[in-house]
N, C-alpha and C. Protein backbone atom coordinates (compact mmCIF):
# COMPACT_ATOMS: atom_id res chain seq x y z
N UNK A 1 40.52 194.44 104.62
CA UNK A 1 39.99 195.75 104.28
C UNK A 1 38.57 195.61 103.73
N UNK A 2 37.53 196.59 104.50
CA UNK A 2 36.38 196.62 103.51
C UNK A 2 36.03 196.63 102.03
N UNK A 3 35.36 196.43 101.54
CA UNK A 3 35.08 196.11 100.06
C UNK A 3 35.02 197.78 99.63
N UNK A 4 34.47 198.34 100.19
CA UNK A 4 33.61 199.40 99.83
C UNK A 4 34.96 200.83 100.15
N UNK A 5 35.69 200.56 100.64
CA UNK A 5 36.72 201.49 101.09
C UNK A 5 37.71 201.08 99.93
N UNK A 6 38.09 200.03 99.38
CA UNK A 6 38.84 200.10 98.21
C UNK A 6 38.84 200.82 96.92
N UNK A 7 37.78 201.26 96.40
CA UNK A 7 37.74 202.50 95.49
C UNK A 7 38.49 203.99 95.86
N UNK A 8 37.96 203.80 97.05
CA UNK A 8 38.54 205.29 97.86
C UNK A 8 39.99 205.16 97.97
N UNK A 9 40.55 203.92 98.21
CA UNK A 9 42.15 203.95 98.64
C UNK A 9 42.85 203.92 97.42
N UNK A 10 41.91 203.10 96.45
CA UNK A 10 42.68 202.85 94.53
C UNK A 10 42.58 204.61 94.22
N UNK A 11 41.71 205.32 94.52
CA UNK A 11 41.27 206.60 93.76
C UNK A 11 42.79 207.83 94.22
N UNK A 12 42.75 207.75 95.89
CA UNK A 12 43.59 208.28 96.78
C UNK A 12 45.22 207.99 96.06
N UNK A 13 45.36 206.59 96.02
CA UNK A 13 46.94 205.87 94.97
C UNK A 13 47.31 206.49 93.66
N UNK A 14 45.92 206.73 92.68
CA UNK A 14 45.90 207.14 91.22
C UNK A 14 46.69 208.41 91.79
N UNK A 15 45.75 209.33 92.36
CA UNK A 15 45.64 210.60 92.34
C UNK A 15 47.50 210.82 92.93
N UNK A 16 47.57 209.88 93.70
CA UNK A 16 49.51 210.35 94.03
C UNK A 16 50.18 210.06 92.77
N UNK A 17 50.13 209.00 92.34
CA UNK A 17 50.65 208.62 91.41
C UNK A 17 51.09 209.84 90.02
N UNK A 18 49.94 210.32 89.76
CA UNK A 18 49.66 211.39 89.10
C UNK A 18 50.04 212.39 89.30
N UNK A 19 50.22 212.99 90.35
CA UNK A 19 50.25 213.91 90.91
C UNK A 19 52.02 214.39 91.24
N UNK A 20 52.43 213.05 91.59
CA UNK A 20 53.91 213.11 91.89
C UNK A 20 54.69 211.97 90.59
N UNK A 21 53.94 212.11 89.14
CA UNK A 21 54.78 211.41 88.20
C UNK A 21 56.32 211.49 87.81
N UNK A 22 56.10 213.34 87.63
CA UNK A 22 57.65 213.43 87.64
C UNK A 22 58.18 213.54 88.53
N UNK A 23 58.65 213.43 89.54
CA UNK A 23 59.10 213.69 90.72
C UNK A 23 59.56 211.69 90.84
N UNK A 24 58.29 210.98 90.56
CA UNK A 24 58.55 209.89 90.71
C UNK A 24 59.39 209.20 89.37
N UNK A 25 58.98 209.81 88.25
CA UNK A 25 59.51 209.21 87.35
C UNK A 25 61.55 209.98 87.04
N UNK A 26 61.71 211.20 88.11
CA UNK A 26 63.30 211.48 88.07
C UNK A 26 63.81 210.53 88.59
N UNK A 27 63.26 209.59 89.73
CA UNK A 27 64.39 208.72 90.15
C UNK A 27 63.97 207.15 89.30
N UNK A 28 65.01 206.67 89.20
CA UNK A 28 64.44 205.13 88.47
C UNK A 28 64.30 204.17 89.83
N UNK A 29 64.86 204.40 90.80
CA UNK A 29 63.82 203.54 91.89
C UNK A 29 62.71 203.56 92.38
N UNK A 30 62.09 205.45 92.22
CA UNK A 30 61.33 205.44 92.50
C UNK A 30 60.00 204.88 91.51
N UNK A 31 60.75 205.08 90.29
CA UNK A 31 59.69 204.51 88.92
C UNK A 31 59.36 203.90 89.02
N UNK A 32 60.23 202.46 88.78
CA UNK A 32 60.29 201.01 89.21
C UNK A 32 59.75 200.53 90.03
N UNK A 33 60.36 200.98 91.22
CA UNK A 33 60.00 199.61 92.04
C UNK A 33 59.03 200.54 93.51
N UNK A 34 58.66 201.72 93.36
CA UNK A 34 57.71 202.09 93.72
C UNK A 34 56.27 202.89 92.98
N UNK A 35 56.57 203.56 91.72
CA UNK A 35 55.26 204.09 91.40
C UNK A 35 54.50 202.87 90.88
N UNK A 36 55.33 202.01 89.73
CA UNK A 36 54.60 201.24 89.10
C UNK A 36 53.48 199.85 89.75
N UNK A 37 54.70 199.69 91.03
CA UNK A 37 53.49 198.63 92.28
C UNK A 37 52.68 199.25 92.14
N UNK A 38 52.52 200.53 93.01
CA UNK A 38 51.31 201.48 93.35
C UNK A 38 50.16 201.08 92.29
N UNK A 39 50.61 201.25 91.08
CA UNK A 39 49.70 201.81 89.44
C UNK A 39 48.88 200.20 90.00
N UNK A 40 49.96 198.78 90.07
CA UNK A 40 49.18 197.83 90.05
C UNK A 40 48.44 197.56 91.29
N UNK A 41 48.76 198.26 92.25
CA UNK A 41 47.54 197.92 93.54
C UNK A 41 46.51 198.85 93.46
N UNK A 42 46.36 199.63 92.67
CA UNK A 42 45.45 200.17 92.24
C UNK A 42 44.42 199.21 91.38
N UNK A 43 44.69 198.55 90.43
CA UNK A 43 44.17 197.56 90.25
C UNK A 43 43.58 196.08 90.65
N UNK A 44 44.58 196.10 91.99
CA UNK A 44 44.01 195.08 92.75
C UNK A 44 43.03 195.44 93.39
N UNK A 45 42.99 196.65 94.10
CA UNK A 45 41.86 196.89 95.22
C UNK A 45 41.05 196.70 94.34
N UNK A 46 40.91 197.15 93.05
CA UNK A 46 39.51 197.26 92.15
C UNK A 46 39.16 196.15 91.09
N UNK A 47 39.52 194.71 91.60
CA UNK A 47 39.64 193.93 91.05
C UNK A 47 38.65 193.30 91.15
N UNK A 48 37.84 192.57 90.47
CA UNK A 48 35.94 192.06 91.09
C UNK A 48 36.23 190.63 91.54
N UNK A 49 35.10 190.34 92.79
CA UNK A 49 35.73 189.20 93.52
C UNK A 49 34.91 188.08 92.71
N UNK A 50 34.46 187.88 91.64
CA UNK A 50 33.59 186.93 91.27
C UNK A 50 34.78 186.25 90.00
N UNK A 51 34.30 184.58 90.52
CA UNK A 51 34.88 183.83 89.53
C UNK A 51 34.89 183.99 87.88
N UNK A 52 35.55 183.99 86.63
CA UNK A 52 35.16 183.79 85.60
C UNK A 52 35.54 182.77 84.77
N UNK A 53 34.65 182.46 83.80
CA UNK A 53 35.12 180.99 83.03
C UNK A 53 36.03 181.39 82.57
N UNK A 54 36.70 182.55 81.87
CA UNK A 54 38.11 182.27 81.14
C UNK A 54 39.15 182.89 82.10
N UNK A 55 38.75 182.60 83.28
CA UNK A 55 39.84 182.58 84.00
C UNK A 55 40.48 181.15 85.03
N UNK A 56 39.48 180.14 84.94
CA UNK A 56 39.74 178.94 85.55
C UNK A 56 40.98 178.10 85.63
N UNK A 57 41.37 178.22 86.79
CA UNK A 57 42.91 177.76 86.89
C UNK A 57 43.76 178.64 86.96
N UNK A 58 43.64 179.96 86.42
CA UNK A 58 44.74 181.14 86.88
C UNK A 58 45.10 181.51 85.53
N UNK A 59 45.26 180.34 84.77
CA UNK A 59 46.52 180.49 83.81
C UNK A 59 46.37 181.67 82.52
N UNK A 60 44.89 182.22 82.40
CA UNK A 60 44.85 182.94 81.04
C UNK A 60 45.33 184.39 82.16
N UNK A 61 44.67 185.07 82.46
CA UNK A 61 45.03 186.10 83.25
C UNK A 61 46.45 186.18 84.11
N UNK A 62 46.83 185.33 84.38
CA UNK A 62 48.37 185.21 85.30
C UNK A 62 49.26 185.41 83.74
N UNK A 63 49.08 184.86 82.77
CA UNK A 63 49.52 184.79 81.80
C UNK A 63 49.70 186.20 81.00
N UNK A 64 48.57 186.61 80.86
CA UNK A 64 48.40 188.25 80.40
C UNK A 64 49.71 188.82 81.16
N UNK A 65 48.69 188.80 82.26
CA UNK A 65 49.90 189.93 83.09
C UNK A 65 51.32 189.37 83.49
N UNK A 66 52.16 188.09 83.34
CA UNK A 66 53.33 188.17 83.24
C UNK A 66 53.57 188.88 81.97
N UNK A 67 52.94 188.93 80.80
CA UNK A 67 53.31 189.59 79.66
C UNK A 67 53.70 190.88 79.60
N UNK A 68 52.75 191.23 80.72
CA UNK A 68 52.49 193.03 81.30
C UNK A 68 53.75 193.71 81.83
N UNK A 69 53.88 192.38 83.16
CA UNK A 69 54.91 192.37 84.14
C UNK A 69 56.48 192.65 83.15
N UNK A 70 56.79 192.00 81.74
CA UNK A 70 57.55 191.99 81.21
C UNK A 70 58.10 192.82 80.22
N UNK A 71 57.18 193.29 80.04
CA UNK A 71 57.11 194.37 78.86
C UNK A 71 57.90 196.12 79.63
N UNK A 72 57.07 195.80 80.75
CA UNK A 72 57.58 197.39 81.84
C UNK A 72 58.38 196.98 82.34
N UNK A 73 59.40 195.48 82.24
CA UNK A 73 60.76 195.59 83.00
C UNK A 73 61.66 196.25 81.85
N UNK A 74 61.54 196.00 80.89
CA UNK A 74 62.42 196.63 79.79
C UNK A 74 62.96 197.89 80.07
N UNK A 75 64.05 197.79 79.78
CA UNK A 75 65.05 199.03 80.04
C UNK A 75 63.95 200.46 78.98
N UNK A 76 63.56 199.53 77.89
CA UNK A 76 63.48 200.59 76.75
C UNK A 76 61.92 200.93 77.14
N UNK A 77 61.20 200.12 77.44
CA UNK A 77 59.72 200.75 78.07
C UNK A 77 59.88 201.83 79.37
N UNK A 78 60.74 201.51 80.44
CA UNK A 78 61.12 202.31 81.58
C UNK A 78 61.26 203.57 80.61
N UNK A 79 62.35 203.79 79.22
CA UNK A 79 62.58 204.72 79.04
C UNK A 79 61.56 205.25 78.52
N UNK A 80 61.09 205.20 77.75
CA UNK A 80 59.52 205.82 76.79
C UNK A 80 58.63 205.83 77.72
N UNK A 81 58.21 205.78 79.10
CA UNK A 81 57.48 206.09 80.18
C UNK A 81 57.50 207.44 80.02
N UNK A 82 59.05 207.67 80.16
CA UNK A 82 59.81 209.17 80.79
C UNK A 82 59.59 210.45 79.52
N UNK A 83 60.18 209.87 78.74
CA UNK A 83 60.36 210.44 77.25
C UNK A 83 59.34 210.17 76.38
N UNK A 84 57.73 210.28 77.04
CA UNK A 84 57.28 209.86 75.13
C UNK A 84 55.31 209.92 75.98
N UNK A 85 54.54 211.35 75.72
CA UNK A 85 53.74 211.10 76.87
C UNK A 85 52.79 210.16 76.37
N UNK A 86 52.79 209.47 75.19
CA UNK A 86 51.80 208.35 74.51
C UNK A 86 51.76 206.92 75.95
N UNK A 87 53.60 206.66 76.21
CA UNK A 87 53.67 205.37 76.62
C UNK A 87 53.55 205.52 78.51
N UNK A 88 53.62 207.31 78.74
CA UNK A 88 52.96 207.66 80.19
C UNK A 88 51.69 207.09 80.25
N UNK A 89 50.95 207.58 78.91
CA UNK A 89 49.47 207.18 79.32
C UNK A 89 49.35 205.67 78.83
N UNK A 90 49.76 204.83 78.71
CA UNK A 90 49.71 203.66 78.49
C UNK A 90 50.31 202.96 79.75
N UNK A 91 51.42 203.54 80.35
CA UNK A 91 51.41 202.87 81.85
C UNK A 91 50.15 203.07 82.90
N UNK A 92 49.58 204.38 82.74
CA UNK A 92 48.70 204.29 83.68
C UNK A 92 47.51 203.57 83.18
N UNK A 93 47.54 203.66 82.16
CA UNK A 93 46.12 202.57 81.88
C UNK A 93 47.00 201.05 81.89
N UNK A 94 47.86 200.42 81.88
CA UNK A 94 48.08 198.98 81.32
C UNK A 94 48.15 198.79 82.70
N UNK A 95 49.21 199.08 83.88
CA UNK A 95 49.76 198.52 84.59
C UNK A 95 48.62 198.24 85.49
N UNK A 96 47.69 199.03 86.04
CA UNK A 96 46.26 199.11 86.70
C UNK A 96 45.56 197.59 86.41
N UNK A 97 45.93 197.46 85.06
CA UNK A 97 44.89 196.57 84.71
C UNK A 97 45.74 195.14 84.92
N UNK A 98 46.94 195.23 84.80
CA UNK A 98 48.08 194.19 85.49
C UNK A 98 47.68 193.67 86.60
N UNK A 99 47.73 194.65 87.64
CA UNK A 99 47.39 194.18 89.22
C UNK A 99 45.89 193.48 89.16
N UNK A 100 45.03 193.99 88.44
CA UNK A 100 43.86 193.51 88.58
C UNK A 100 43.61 191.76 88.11
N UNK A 101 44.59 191.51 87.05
CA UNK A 101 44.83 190.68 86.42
C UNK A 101 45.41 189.52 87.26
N UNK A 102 46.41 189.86 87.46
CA UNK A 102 47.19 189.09 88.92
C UNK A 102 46.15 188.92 89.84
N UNK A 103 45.15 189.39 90.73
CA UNK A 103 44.43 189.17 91.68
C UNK A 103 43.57 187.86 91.20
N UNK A 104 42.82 188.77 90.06
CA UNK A 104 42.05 187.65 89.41
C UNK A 104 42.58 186.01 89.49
N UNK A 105 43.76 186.48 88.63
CA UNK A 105 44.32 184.37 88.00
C UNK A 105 44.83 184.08 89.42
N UNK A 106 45.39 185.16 90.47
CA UNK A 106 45.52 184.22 91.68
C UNK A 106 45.08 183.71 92.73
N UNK A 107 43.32 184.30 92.62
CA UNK A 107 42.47 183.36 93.23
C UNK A 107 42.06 182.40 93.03
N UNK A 108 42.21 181.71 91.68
CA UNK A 108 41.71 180.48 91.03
C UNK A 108 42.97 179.37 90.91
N UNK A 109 44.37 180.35 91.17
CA UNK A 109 45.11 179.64 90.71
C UNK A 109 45.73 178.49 91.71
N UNK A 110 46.22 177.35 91.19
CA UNK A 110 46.65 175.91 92.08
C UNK A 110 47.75 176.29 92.82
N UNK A 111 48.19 175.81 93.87
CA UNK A 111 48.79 175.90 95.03
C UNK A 111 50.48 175.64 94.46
N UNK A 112 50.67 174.50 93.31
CA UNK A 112 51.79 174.51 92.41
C UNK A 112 52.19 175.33 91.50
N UNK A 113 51.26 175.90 91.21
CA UNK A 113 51.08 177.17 90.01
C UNK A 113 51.88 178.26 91.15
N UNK A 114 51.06 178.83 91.63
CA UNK A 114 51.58 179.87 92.65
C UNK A 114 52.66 179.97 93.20
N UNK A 115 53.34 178.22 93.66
CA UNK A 115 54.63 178.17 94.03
C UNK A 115 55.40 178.65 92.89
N UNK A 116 55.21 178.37 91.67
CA UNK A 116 56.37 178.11 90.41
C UNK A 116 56.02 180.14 90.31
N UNK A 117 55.11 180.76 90.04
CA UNK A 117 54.87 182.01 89.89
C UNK A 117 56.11 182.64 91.06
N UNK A 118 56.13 182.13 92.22
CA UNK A 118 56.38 182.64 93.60
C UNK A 118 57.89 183.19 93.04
N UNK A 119 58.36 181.94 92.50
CA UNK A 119 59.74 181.02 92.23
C UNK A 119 60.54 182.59 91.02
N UNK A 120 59.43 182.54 90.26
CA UNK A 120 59.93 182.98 88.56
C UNK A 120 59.94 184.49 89.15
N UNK A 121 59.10 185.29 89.95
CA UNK A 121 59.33 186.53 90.64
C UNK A 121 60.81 186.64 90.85
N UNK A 122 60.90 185.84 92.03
CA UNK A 122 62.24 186.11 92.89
C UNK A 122 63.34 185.95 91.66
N UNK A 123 63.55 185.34 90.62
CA UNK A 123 64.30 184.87 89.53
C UNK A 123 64.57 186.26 88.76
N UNK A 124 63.10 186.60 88.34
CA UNK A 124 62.91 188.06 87.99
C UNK A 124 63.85 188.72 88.51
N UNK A 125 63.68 189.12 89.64
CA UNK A 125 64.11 190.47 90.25
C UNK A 125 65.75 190.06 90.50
N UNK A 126 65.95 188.50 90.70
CA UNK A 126 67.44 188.51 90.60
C UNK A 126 67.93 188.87 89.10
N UNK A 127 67.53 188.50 88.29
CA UNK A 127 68.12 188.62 86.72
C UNK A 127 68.59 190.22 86.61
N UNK A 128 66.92 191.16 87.15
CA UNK A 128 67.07 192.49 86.53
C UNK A 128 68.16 193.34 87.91
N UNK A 129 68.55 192.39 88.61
CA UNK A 129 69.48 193.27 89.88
C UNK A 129 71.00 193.08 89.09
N UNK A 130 71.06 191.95 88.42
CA UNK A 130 72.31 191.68 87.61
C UNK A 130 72.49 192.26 86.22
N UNK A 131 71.67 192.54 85.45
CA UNK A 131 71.60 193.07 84.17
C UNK A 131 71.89 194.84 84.74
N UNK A 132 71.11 195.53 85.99
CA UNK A 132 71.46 196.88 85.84
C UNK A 132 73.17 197.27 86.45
N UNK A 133 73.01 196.20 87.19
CA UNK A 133 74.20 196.43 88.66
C UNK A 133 75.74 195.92 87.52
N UNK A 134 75.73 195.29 86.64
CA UNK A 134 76.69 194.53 85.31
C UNK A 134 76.81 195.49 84.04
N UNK A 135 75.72 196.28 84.09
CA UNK A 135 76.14 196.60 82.28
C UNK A 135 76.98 197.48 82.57
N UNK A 136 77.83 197.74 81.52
CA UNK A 136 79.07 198.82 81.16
C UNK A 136 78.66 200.10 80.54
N UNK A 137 76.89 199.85 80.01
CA UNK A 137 76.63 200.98 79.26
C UNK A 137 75.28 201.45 80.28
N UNK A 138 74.86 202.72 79.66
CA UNK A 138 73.34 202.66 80.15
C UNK A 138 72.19 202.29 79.59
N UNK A 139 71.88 201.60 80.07
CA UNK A 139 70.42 200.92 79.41
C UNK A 139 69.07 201.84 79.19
N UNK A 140 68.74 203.07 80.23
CA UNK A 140 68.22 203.85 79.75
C UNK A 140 68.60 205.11 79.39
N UNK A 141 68.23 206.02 78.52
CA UNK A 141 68.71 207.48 78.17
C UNK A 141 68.62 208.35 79.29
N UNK A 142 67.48 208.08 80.16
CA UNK A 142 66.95 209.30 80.85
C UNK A 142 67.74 208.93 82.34
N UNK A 143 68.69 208.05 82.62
CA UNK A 143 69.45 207.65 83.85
C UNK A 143 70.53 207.48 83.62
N UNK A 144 71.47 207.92 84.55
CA UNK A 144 72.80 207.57 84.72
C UNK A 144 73.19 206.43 84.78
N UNK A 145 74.58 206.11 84.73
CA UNK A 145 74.79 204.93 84.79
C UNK A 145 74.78 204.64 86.71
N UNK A 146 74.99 205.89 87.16
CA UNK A 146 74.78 205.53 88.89
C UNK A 146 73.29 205.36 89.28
N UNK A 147 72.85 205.66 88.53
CA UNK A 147 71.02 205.37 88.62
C UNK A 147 70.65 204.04 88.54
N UNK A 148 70.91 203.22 87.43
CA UNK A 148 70.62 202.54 86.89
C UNK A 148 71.36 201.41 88.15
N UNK A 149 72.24 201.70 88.68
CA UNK A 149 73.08 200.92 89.92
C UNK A 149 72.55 200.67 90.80
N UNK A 150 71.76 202.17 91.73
CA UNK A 150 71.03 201.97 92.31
C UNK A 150 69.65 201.31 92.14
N UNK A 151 69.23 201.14 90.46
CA UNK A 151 68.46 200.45 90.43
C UNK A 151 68.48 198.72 91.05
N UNK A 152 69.31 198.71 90.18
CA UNK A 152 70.07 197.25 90.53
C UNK A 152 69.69 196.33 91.98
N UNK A 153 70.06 197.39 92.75
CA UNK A 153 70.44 197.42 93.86
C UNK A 153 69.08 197.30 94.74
N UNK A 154 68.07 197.96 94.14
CA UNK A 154 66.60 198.45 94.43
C UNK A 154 66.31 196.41 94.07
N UNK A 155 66.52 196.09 93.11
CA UNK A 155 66.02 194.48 92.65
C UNK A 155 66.56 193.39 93.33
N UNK A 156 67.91 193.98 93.26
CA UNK A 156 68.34 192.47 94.67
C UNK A 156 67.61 192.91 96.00
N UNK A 157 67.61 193.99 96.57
CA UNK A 157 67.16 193.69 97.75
C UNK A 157 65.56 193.35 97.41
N UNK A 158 64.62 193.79 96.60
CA UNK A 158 63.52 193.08 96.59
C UNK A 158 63.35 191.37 96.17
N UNK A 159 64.42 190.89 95.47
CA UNK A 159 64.64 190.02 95.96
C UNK A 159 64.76 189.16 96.53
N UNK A 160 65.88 189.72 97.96
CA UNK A 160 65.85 189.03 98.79
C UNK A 160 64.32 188.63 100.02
N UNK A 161 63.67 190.32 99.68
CA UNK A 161 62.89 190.81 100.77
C UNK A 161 61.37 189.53 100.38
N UNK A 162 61.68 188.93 99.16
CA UNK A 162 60.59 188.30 98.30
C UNK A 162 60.88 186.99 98.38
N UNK A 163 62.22 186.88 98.49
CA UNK A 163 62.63 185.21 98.91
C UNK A 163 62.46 184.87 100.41
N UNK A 164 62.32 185.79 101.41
CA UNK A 164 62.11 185.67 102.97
C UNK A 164 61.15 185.74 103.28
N UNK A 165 60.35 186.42 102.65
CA UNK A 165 58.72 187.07 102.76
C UNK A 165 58.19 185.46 102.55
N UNK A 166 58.31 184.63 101.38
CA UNK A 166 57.89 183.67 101.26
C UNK A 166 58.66 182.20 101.48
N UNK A 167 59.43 182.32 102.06
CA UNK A 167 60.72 181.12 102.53
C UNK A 167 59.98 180.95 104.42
N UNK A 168 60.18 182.29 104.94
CA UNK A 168 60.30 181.94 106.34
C UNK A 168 58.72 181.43 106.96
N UNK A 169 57.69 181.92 106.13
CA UNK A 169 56.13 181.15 106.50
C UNK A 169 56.69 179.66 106.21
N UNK A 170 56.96 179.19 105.02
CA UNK A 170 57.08 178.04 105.02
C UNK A 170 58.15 176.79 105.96
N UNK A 171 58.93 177.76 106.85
CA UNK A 171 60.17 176.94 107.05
C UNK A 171 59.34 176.90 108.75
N UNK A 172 58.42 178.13 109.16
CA UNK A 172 58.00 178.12 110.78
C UNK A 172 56.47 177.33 110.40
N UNK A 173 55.78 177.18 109.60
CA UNK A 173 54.84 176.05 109.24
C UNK A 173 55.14 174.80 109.05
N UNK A 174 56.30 174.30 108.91
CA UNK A 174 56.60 173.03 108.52
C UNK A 174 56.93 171.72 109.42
N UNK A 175 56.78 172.31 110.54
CA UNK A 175 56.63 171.53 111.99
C UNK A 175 55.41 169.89 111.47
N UNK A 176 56.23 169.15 112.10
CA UNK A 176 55.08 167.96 111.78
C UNK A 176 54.13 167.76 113.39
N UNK A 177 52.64 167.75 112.70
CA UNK A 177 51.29 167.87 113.86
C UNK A 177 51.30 166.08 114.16
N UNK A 178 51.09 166.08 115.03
CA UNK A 178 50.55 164.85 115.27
C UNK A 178 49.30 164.06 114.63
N UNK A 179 49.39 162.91 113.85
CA UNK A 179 48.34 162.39 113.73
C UNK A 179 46.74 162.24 114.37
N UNK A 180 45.98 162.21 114.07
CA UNK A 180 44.68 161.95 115.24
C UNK A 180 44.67 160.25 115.86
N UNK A 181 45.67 159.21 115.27
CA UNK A 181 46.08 158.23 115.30
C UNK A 181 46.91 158.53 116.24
N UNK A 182 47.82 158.81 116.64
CA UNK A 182 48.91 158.43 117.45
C UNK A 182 48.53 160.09 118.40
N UNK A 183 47.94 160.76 118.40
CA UNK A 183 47.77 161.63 119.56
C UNK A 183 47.39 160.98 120.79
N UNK A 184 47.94 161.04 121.86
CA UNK A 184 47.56 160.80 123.65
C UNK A 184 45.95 160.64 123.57
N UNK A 185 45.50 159.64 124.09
CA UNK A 185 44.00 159.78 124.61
C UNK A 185 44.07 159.85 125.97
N UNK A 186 42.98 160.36 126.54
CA UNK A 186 42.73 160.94 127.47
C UNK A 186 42.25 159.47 128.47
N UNK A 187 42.76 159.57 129.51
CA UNK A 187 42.60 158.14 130.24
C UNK A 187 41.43 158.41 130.90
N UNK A 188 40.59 157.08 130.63
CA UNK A 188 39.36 157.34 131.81
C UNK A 188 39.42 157.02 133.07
N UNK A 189 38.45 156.38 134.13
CA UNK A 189 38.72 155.61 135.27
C UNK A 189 38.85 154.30 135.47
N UNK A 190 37.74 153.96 133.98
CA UNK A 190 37.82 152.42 133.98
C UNK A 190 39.20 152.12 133.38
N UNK A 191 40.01 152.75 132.56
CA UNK A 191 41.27 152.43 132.13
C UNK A 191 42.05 152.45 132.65
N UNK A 192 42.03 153.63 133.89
CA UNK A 192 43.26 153.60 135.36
C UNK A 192 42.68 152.68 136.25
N UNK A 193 41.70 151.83 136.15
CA UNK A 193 41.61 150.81 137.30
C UNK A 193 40.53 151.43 138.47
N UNK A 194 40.22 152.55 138.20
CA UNK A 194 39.58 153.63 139.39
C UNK A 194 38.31 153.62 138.63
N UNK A 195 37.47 152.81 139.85
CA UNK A 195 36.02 152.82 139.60
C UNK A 195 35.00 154.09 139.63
N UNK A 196 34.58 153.73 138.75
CA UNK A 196 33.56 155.44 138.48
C UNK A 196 33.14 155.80 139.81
């Protein structure tokens, strides 16, 4: 995507976001595991492509925003989103700045780093598919306990969709290339015996 068209598409995202809060914030799947991406790709498109020293290696910024990432899985932050318009306007300003955060530490960040990040996601979303889809009570005020199921339900399959997304590149890449050592050379004439 152009550089210059990403303001326009982050601006276009806010403005839904906003626009369809409650609507998005009645369902808890739609909260979850669709407005709040949105809030953070909003922050990615608008994320600046230039290196910074306290970001070298990934780890201060990847770091922030798992903090970010953790704080809005909470049953009790989901709820004070809904119920409380202080911590509305604190999602739309924090989570924005999440995605931006993530872009940042994961351009700098090491190829092991990223795997183990890749790893602790998919872990994520299994934990919170078992904590909603298991409890006996409701974890938030403003959802049912059939809400909160379908939440569940919303996390395993992202999940899975997050363990395939990044399993099956690696399993159709993993073909072994031939060395430049042991690749076929090309026979000449003097090597077939057939004079130039």
């Amino acid at each position: 995507m152009k550089r210059r068209l990403r303001p326009g598409l982050a601006a276009i995202i806010m403005f839904a976001c906003i626009l369809g809060n409650r609507a998005l914030e009645a369902d808890p799947v739609l909260h979850v595991l669709v407005q709040l991406p949105m809030l953070g790709l909003c922050g990615a498109l608008l994320a600046p492509r230039r290196e910074w020293r306290w970001a070298q290696g990934g780890f201060a910024p990847l770091l922030a925003a798992l903090f970010g990432i953790a704080f809005w899985m909470l049953p009790r932050s989901i709820d004070g989103a809904v119920s409380f318009p202080v911590m509305t306007l604190a999602k739309f300003l924090s989570v924005p700045l999440i995605g931006a955060l993530l872009v940042i530490g994961w351009r700098q960040a090491h190829a092991l780093l990223r795997g183990f990040l890749k790893a602790q996601a998919i872990s994520m979303a299994g934990f919170m598919a078992f904590l909603f889809t298991h409890s006996p009570v409701r974890l938030c005020n403003n959802y049912l306990i059939d809400d909160q199921w379908r939440l569940g339900h919303g996390f395993l399959f992202l999940a899975i969709g997050l363990a395939m997304a990044w399993t099956i590149p690696l399993l159709t890449n993993a073909r072994p290339r031939p060395s430049p050592r042991t690749r076929a050379k090309p026979i000449t004439p003097v090597q077939s015996g057939v004079s130039a």
